[in-house]
PDB file of N, CA and C in Angstrom:
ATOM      1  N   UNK A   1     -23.969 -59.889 -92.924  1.00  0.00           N
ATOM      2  CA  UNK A   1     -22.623 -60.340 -93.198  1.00  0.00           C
ATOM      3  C   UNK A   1     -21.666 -59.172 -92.935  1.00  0.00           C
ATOM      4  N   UNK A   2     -20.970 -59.490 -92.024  1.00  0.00           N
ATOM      5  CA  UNK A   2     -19.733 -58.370 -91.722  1.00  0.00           C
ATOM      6  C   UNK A   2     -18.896 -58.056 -93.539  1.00  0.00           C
ATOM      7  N   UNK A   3     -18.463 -56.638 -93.416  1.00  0.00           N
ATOM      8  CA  UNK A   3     -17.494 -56.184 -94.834  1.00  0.00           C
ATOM      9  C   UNK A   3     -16.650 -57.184 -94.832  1.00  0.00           C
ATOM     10  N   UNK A   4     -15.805 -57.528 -94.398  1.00  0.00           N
ATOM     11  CA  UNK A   4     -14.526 -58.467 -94.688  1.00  0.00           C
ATOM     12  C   UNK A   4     -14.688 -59.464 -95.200  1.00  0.00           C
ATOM     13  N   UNK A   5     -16.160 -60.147 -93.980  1.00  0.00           N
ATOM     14  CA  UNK A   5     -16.358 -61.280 -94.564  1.00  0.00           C
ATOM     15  C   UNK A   5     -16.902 -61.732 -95.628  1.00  0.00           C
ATOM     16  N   UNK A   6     -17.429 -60.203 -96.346  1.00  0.00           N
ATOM     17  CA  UNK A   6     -17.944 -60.004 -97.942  1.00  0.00           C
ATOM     18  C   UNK A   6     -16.808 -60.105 -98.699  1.00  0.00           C
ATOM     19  N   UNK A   7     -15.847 -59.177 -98.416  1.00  0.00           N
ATOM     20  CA  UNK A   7     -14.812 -58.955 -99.266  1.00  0.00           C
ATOM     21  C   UNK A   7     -14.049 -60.677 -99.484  1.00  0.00           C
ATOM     22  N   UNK A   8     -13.632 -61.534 -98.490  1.00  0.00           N
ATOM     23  CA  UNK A   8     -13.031 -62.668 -98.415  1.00  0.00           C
ATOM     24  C   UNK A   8     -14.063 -63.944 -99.809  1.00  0.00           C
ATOM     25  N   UNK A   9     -15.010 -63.827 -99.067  1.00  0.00           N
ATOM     26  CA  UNK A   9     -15.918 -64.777 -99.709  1.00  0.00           C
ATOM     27  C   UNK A   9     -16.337 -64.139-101.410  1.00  0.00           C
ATOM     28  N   UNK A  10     -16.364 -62.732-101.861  1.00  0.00           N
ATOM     29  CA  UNK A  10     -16.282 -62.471-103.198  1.00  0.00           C
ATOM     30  C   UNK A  10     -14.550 -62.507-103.899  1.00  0.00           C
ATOM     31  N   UNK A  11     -13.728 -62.518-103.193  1.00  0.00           N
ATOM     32  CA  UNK A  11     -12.295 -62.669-103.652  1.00  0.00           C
ATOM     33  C   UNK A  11     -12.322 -64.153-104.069  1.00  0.00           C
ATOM     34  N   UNK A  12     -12.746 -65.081-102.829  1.00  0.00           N
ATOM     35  CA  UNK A  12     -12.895 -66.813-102.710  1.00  0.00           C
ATOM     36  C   UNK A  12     -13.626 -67.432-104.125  1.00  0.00           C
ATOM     37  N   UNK A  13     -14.913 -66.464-104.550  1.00  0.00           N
ATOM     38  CA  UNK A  13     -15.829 -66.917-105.638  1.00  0.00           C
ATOM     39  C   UNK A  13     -14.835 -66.045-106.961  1.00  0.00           C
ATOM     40  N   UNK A  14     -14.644 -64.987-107.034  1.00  0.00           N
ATOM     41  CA  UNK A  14     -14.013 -64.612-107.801  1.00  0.00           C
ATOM     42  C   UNK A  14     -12.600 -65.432-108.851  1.00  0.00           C
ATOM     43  N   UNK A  15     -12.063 -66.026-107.617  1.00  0.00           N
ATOM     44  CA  UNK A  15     -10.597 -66.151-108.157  1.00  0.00           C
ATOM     45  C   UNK A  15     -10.924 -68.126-108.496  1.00  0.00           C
ATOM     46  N   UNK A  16     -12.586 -67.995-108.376  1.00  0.00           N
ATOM     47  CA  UNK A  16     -12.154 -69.391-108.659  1.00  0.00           C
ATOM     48  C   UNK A  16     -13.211 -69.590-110.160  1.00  0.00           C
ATOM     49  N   UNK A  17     -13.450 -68.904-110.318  1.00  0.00           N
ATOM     50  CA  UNK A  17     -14.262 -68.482-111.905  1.00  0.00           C
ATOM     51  C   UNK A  17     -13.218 -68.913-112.973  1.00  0.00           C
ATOM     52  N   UNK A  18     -14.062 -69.773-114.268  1.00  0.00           N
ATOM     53  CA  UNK A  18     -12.788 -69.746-115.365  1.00  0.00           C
ATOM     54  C   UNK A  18     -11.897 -69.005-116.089  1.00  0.00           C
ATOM     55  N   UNK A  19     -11.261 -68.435-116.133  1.00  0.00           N
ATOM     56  CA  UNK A  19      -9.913 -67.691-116.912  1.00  0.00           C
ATOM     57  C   UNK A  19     -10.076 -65.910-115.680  1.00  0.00           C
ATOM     58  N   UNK A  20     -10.666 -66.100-114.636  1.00  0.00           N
ATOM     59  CA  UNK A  20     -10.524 -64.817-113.985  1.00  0.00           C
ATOM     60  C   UNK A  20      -9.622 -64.845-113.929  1.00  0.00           C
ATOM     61  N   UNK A  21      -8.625 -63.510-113.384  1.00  0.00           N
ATOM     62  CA  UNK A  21      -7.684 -62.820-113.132  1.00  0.00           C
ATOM     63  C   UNK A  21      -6.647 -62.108-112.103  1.00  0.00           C
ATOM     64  N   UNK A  22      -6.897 -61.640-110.955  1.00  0.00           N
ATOM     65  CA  UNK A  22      -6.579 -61.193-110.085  1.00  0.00           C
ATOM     66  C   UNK A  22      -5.586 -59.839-110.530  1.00  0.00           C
ATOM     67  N   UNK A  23      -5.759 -58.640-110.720  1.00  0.00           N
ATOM     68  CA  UNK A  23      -4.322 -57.566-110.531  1.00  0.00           C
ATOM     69  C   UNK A  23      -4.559 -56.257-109.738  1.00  0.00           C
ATOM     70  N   UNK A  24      -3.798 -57.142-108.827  1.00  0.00           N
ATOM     71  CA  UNK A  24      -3.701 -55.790-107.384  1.00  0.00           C
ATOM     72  C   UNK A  24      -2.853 -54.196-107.817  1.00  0.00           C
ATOM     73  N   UNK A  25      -3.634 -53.223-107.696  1.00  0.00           N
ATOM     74  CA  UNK A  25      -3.200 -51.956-107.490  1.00  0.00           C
ATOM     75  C   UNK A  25      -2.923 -50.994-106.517  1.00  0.00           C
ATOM     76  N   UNK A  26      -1.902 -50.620-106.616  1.00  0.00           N
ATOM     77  CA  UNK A  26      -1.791 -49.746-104.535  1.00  0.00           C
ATOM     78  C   UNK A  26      -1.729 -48.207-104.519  1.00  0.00           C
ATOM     79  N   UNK A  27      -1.904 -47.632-105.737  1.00  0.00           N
ATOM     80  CA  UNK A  27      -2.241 -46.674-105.629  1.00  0.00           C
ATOM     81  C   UNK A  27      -3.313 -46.063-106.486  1.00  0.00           C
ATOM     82  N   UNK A  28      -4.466 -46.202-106.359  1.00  0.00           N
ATOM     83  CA  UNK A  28      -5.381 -46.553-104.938  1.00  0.00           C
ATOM     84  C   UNK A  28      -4.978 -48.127-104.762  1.00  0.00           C
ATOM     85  N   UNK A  29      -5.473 -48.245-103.528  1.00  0.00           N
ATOM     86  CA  UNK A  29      -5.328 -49.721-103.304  1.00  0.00           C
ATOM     87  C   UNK A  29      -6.471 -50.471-103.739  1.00  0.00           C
ATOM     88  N   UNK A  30      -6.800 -50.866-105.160  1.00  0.00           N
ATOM     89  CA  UNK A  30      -7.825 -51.929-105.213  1.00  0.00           C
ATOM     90  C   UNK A  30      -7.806 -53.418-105.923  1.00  0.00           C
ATOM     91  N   UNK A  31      -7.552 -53.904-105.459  1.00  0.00           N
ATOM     92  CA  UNK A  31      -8.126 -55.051-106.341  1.00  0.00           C
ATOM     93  C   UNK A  31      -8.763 -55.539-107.789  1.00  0.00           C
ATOM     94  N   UNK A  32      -8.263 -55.526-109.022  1.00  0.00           N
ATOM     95  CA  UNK A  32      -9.497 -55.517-110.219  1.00  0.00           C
ATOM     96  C   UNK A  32      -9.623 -57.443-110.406  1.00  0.00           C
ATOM     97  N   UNK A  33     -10.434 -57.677-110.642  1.00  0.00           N
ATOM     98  CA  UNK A  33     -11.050 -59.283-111.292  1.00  0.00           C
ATOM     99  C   UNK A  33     -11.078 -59.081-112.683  1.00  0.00           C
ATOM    100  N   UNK A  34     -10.527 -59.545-113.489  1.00  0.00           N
ATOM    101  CA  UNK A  34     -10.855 -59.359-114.441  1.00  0.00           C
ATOM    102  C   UNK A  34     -11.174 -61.059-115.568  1.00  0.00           C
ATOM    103  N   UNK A  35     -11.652 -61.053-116.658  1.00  0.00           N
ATOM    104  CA  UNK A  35     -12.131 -62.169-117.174  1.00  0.00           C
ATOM    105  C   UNK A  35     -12.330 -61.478-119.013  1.00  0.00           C
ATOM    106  N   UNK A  36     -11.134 -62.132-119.841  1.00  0.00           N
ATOM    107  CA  UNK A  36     -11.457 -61.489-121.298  1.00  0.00           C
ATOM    108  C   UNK A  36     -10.578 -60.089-121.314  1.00  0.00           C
ATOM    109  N   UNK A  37      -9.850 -59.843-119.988  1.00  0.00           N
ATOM    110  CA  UNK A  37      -8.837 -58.636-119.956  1.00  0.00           C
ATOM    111  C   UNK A  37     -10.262 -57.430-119.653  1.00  0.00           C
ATOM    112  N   UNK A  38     -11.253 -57.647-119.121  1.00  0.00           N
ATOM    113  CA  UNK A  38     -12.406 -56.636-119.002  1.00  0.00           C
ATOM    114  C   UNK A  38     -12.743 -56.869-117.444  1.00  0.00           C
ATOM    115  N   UNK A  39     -12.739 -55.988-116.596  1.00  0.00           N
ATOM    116  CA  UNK A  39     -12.864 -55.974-115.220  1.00  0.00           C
ATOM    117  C   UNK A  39     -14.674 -56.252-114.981  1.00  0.00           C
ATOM    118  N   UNK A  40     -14.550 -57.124-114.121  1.00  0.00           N
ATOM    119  CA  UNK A  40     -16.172 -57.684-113.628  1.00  0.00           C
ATOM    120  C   UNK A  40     -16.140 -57.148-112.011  1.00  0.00           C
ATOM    121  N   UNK A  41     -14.849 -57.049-111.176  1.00  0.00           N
ATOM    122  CA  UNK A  41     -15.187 -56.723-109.711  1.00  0.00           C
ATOM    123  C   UNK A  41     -13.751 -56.409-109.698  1.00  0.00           C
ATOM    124  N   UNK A  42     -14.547 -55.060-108.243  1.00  0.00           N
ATOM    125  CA  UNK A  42     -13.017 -54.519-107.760  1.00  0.00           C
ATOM    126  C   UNK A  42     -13.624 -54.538-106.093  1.00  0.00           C
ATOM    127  N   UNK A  43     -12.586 -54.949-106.087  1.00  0.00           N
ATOM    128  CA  UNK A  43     -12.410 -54.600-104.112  1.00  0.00           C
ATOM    129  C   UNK A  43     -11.628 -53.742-103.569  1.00  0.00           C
ATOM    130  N   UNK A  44     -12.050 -52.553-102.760  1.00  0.00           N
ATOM    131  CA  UNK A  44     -11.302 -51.646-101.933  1.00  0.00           C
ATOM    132  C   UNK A  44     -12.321 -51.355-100.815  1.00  0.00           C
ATOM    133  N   UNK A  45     -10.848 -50.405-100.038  1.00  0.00           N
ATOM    134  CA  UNK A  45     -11.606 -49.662 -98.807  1.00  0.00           C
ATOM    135  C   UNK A  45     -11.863 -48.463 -99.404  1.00  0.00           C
ATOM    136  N   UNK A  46     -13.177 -48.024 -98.728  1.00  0.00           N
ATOM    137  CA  UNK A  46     -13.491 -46.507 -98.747  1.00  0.00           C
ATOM    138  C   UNK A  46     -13.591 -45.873 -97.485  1.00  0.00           C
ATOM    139  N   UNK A  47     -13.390 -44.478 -97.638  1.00  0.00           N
ATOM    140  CA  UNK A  47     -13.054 -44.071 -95.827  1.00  0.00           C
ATOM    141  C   UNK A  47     -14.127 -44.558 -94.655  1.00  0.00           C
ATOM    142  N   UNK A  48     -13.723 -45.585 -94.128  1.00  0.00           N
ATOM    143  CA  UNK A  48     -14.856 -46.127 -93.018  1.00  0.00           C
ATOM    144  C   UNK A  48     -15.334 -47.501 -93.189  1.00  0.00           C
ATOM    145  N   UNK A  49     -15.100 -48.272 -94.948  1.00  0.00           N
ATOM    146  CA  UNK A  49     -15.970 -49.361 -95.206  1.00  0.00           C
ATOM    147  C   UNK A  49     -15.110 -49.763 -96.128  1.00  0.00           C
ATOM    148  N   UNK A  50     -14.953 -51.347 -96.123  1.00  0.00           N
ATOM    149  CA  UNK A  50     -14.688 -51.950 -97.460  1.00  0.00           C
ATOM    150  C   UNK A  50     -15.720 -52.296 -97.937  1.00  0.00           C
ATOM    151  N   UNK A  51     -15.498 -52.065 -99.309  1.00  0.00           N
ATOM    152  CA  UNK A  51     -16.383 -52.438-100.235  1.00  0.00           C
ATOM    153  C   UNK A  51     -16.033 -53.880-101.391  1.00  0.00           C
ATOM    154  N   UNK A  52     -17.087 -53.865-102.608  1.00  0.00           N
ATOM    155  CA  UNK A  52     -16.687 -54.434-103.213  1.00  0.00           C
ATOM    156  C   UNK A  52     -18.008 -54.423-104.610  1.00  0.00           C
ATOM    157  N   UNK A  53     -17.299 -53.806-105.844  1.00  0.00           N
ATOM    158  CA  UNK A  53     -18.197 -53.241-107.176  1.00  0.00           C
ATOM    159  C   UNK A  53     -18.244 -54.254-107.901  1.00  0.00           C
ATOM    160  N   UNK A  54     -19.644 -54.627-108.396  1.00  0.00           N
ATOM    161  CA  UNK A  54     -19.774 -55.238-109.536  1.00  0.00           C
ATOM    162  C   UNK A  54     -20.615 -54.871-110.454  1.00  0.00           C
ATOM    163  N   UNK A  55     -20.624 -55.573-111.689  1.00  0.00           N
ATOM    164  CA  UNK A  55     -20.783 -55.363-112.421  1.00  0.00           C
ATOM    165  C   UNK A  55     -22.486 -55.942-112.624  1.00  0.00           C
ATOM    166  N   UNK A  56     -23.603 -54.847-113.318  1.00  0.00           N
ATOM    167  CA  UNK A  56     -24.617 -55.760-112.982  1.00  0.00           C
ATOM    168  C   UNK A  56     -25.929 -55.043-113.927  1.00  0.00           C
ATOM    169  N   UNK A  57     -26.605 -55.855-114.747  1.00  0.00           N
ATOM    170  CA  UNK A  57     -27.476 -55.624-115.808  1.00  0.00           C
ATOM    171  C   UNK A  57     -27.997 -54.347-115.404  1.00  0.00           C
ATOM    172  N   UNK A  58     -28.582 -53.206-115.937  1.00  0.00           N
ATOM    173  CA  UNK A  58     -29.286 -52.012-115.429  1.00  0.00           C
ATOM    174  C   UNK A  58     -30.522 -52.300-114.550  1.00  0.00           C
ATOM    175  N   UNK A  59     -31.263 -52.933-115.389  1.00  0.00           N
ATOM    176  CA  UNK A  59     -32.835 -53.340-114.376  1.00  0.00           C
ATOM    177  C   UNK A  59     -33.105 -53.542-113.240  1.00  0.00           C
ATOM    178  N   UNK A  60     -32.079 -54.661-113.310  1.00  0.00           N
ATOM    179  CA  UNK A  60     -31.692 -56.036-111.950  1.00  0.00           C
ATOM    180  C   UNK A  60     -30.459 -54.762-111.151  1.00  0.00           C
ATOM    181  N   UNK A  61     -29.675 -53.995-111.543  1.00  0.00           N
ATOM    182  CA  UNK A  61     -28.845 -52.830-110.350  1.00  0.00           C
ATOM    183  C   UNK A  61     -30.285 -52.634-109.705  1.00  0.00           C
ATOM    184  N   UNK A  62     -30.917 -51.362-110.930  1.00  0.00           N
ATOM    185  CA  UNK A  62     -31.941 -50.753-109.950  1.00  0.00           C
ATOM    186  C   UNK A  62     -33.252 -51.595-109.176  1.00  0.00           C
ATOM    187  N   UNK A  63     -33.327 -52.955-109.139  1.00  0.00           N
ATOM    188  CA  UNK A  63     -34.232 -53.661-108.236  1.00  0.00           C
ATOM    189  C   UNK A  63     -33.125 -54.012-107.104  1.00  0.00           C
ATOM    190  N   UNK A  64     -31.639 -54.363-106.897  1.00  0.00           N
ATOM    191  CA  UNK A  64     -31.128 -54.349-106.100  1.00  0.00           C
ATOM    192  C   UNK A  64     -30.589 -52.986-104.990  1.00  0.00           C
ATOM    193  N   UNK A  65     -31.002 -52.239-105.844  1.00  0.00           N
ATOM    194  CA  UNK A  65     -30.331 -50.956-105.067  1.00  0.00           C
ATOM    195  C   UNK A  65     -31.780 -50.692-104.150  1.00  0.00           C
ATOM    196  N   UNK A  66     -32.729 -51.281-104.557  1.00  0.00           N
ATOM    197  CA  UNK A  66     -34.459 -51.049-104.337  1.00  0.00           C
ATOM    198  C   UNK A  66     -34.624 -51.939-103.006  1.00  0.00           C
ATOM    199  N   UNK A  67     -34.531 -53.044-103.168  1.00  0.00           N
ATOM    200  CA  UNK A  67     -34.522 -54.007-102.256  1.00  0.00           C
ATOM    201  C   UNK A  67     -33.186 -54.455-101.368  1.00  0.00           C
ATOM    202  N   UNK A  68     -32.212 -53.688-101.172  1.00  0.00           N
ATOM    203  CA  UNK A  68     -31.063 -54.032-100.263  1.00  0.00           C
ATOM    204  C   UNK A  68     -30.245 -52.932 -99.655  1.00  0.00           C
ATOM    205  N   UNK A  69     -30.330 -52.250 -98.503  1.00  0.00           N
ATOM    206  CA  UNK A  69     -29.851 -51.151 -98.465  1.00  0.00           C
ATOM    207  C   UNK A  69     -28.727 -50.998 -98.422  1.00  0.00           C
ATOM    208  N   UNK A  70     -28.006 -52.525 -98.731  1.00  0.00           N
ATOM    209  CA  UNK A  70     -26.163 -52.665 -98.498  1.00  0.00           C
ATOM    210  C   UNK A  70     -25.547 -52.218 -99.431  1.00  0.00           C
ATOM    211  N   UNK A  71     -26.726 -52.092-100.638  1.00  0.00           N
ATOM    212  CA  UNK A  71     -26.196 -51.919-102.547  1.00  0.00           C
ATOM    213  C   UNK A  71     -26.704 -50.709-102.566  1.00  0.00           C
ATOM    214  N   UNK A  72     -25.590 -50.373-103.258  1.00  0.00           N
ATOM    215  CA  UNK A  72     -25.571 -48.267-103.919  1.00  0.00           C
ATOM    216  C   UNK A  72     -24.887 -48.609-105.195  1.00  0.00           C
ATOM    217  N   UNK A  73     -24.972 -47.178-105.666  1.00  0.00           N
ATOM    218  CA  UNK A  73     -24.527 -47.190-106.815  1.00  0.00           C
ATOM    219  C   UNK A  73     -23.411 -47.745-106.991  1.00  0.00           C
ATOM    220  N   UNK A  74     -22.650 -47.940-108.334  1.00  0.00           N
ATOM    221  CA  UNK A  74     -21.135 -48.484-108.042  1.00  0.00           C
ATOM    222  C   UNK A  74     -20.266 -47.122-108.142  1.00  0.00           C
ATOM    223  N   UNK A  75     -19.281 -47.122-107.036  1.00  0.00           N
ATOM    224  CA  UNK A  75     -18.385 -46.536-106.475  1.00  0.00           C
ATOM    225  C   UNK A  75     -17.128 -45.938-107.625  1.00  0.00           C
ATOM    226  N   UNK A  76     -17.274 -44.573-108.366  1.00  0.00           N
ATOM    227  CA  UNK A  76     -16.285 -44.573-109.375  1.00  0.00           C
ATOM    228  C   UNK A  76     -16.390 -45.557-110.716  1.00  0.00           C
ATOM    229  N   UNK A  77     -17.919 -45.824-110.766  1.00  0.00           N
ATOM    230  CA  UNK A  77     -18.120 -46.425-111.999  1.00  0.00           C
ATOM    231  C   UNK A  77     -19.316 -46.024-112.672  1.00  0.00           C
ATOM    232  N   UNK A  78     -19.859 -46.309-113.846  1.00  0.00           N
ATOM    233  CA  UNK A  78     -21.123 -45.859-114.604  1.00  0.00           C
ATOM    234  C   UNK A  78     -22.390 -46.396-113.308  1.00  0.00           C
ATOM    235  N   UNK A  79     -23.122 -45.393-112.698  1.00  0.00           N
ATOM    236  CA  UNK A  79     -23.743 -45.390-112.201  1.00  0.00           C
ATOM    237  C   UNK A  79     -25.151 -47.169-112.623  1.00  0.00           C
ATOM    238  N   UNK A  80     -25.035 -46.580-113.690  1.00  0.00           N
ATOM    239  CA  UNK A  80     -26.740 -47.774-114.863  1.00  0.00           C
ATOM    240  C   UNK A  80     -26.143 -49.564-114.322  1.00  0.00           C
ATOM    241  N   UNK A  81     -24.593 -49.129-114.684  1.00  0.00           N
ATOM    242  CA  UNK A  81     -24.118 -50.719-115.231  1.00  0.00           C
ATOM    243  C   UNK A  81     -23.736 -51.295-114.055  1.00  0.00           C
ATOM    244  N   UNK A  82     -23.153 -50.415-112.348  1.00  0.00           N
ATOM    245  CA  UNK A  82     -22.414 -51.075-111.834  1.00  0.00           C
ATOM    246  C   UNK A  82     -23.255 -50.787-110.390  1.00  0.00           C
ATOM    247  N   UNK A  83     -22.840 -51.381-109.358  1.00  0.00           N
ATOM    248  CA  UNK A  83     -23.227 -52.022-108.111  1.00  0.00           C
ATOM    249  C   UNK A  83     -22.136 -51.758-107.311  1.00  0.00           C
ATOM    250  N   UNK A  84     -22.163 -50.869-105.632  1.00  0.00           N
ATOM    251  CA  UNK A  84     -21.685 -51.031-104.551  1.00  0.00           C
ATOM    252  C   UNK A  84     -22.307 -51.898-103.399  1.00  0.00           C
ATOM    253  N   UNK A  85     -21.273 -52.712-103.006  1.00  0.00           N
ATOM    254  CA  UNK A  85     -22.178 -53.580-102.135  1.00  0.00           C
ATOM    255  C   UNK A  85     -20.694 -53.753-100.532  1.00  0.00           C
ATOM    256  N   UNK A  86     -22.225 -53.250 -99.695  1.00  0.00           N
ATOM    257  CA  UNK A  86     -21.205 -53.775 -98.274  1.00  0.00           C
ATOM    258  C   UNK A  86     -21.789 -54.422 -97.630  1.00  0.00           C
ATOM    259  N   UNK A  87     -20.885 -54.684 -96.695  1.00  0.00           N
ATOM    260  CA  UNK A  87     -21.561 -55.546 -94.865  1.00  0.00           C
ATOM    261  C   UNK A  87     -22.736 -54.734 -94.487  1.00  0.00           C
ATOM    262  N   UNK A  88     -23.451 -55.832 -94.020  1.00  0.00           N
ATOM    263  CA  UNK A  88     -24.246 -55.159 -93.422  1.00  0.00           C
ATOM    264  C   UNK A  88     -25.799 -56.213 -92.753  1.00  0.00           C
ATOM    265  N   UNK A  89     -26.715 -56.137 -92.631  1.00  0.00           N
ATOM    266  CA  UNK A  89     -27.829 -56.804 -92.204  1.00  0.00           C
ATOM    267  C   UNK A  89     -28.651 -57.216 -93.559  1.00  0.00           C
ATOM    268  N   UNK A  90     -28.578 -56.371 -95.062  1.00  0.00           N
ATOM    269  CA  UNK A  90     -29.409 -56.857 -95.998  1.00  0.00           C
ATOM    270  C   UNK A  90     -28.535 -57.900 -97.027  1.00  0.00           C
ATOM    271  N   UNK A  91     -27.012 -58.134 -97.047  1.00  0.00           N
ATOM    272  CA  UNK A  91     -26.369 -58.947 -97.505  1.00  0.00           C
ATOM    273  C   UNK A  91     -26.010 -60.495 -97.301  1.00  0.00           C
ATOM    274  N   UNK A  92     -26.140 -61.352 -97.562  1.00  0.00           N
ATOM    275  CA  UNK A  92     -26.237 -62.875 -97.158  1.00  0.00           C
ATOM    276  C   UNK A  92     -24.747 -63.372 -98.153  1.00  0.00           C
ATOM    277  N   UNK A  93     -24.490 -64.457 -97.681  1.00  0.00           N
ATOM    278  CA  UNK A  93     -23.970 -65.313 -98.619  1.00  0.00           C
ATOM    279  C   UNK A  93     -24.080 -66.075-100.072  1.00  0.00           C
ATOM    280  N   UNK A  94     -25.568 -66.227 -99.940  1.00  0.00           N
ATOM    281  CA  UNK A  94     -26.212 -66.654-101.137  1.00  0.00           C
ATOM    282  C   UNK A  94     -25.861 -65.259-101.670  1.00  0.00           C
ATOM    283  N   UNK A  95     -26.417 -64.420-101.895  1.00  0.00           N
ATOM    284  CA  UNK A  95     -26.473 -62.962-102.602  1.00  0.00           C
ATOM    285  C   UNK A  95     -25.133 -62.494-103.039  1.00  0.00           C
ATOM    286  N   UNK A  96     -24.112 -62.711-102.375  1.00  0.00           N
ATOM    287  CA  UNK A  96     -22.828 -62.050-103.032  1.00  0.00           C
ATOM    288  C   UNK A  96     -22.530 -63.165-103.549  1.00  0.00           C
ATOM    289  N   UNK A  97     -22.770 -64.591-103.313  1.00  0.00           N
ATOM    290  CA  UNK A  97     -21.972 -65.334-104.576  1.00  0.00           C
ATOM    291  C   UNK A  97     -22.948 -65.089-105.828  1.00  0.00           C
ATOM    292  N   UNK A  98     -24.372 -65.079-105.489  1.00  0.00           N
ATOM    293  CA  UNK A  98     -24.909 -64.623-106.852  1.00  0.00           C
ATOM    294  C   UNK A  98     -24.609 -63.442-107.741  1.00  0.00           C
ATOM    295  N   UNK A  99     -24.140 -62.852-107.171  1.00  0.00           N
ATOM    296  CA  UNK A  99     -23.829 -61.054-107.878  1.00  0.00           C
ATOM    297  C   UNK A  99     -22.635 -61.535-108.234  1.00  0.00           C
ATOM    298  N   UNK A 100     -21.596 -62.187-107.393  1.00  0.00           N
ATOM    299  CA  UNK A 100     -20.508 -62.138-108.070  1.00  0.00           C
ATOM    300  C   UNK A 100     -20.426 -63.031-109.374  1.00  0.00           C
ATOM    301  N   UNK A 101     -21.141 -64.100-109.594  1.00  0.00           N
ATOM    302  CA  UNK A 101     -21.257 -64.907-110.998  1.00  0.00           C
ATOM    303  C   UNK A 101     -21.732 -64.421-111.693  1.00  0.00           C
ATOM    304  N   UNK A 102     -22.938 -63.274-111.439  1.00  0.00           N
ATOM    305  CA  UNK A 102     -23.556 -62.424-112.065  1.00  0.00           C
ATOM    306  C   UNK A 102     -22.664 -61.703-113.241  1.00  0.00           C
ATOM    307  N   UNK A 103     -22.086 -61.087-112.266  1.00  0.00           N
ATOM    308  CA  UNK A 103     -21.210 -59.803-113.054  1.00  0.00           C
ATOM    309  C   UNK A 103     -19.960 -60.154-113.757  1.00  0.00           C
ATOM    310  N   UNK A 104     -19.351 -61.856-113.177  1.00  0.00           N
ATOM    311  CA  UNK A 104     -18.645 -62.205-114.261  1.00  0.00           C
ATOM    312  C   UNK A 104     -19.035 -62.764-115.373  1.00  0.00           C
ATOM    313  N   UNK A 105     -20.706 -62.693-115.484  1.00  0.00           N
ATOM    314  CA  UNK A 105     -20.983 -63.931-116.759  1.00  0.00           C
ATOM    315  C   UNK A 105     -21.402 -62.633-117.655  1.00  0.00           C
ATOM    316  N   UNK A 106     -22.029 -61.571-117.170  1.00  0.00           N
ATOM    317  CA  UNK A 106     -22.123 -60.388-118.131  1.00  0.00           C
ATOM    318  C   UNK A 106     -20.478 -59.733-118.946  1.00  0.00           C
ATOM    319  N   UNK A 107     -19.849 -60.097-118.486  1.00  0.00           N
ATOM    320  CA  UNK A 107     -17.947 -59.571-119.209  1.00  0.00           C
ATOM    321  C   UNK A 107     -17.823 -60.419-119.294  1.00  0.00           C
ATOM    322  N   UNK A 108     -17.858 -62.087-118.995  1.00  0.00           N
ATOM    323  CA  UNK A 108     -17.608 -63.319-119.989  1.00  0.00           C
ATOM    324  C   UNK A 108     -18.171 -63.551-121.391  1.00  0.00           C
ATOM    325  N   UNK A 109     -19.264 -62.998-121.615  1.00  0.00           N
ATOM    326  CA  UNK A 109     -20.555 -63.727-122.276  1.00  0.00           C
ATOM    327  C   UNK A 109     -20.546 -62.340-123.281  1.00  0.00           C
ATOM    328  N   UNK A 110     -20.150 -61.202-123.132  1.00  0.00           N
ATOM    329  CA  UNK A 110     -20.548 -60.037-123.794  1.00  0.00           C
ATOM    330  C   UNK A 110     -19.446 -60.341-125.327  1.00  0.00           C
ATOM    331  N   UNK A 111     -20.441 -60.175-126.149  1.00  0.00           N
ATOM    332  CA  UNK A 111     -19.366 -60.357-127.246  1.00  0.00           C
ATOM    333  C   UNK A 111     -19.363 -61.519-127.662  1.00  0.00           C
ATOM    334  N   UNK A 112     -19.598 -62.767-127.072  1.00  0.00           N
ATOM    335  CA  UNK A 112     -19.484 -64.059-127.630  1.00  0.00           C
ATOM    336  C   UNK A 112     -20.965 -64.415-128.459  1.00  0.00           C
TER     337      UNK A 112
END
């Protein structure tokens, strides 16, 4: 899956989640999702790549960071909790809408 077309299709699943959020920032330029006023995904460029961080159980990060070479750590976030994910040959469609429900049901659900 080309970056963009990651970034488009996790914005697409994102903004259509219950009580998500959308608040764009431009300096840096990123994107936060948020759900409960608690950020689940951010989208930006990094020099060369857009990206896009989520949020994602410790175990299940480190079996994804294991099995996908598109996922790294998350980018400017707690290494354990969060997920970088780009374009690339190990990313599908199925997979980023799963991560992205993923990481909003862990900041939906936390606390309730």
């Amino acid at each position: 899956m080309e970056t963009q077309e990651l970034q488009k299709l996790a914005d697409h699943v994102a903004v259509n989640l219950p009580g998500a959020d959308l608040e764009h920032r431009l300096d840096p330029n990123w994107d936060l999702y948020k759900v409960r006023g608690k950020v689940f995904m951010l989208i930006t460029d990094l020099p060369g790549r857009p990206v896009v961080v989520l949020k994602a159980d410790p175990d299940n990060a480190v079996a994804l960071r294991e099995q996908y070479a598109d996922i790294t750590p998350g980018y400017h976030m707690n290494k354990k909790h969060w997920i970088t994910v780009q374009g690339g040959g190990t990313v599908d469609e199925n997979l980023v809408k799963q991560l992205v429900t993923d990481s909003y049901q862990l900041v939906a659900h936390r606390g309730t």
